[in-house]
C-alpha atoms as a PDB file:
ATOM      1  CA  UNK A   1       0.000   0.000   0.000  1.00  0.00           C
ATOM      2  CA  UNK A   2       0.829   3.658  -0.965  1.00  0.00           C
ATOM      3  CA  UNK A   3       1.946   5.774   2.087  1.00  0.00           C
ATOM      4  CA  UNK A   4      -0.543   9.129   2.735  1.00  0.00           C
ATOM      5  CA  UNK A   5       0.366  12.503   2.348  1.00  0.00           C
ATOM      6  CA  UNK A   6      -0.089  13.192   5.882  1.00  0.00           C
ATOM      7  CA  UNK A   7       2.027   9.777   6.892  1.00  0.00           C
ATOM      8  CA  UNK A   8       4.802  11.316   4.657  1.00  0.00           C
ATOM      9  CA  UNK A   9       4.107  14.591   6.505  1.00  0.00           C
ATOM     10  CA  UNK A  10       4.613  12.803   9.868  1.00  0.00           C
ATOM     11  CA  UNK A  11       7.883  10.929   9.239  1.00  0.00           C
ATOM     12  CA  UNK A  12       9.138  13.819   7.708  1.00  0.00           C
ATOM     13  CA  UNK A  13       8.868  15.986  10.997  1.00  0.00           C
ATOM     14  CA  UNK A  14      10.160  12.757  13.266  1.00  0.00           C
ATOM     15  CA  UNK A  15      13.490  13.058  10.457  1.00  0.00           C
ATOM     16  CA  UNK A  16      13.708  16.681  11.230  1.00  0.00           C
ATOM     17  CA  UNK A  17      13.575  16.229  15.171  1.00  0.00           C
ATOM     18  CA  UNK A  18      10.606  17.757  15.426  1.00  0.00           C
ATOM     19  CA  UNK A  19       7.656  16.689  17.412  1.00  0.00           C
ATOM     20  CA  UNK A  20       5.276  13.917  15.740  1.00  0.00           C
ATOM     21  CA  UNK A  21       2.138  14.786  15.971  1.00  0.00           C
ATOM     22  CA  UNK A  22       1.260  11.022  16.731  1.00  0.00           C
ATOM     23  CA  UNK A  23       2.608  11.226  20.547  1.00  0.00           C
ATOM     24  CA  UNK A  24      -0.194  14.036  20.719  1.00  0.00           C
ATOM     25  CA  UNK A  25      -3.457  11.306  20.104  1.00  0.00           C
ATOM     26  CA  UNK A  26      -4.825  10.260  23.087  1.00  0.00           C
ATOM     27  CA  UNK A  27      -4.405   6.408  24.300  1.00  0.00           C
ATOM     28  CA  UNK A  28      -8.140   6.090  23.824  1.00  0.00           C
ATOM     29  CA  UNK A  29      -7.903   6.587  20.315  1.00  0.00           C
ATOM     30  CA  UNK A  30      -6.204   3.561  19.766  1.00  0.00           C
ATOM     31  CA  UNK A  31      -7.753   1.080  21.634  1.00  0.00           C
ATOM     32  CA  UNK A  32     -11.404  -0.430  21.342  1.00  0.00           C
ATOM     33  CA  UNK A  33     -13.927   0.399  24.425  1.00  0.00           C
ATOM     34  CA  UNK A  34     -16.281  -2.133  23.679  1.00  0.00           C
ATOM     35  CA  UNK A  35     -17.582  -4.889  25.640  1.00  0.00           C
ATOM     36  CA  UNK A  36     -18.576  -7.861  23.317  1.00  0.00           C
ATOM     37  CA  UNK A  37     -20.331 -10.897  24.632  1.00  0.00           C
ATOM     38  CA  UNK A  38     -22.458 -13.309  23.501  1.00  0.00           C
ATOM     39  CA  UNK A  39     -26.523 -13.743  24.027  1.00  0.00           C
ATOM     40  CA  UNK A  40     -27.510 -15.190  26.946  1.00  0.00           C
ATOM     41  CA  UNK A  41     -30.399 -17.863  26.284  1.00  0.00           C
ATOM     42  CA  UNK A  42     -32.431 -15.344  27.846  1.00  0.00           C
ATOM     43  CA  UNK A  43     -31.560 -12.838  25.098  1.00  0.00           C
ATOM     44  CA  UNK A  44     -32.669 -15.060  22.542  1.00  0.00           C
ATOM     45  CA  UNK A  45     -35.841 -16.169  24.355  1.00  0.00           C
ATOM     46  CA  UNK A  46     -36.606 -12.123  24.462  1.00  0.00           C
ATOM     47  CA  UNK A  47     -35.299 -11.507  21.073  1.00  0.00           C
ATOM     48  CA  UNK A  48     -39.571 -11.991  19.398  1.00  0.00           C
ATOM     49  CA  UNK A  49     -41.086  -8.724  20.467  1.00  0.00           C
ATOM     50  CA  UNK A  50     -44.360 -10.160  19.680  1.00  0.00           C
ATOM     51  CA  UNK A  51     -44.395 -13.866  20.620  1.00  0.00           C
ATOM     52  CA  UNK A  52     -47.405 -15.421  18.535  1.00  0.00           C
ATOM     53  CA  UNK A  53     -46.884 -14.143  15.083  1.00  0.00           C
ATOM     54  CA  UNK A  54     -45.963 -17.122  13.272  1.00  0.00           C
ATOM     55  CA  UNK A  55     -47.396 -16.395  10.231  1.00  0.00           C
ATOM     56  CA  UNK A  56     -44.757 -18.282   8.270  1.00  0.00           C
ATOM     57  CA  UNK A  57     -46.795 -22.073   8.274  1.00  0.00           C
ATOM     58  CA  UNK A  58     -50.172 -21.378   8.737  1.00  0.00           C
ATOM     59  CA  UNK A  59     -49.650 -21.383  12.245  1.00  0.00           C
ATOM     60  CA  UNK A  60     -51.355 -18.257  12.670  1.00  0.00           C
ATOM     61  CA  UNK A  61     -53.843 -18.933  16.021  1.00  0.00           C
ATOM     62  CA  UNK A  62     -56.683 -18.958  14.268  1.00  0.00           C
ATOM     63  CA  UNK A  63     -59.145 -21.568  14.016  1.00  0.00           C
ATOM     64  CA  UNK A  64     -62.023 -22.872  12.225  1.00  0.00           C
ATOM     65  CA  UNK A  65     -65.193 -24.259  14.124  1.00  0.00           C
ATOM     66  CA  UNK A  66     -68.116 -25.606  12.059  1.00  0.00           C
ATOM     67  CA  UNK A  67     -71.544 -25.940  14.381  1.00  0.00           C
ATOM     68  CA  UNK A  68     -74.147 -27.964  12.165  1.00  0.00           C
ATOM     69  CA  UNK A  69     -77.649 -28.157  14.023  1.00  0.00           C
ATOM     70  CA  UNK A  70     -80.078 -30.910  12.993  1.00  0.00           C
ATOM     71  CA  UNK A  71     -83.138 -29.576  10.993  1.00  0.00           C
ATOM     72  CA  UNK A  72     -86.194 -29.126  13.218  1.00  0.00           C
END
């Protein structure tokens, strides 16, 4: 990969004896604040806002009843 302008820029000043402007970043900058970790079972169980919508196999709660009466 090319080097930047601004990379260029930098080592020149570190050549020179000059201050690079690197050392002035904070440590923060660098590293990564994040917590990572994995769902719990309970996270998954959660996960379904709304818990009977199925809709995918017919499996939609509804159901059909048929009453007949005997003629009178």
């Amino acid at each position: 990969m090319a080097k930047s302008r601004a990379k260029k820029y930098r080592e020149k000043l570190a050549r020179e004896g000059r201050r690079n402007p690197e050392c002035n970043r904070s440590p923060f900058a660098v590293m990564d604040m994040t917590t990572r970790k994995t769902k719990t079972k309970k996270d998954y169980m959660y996960q379904h806002k709304h818990k009977n919508h199925s809709f995918d196999h017919g499996n939609d709660g509804s159901f059909y009843l048929s009453i007949s009466y005997p003629p009178a």
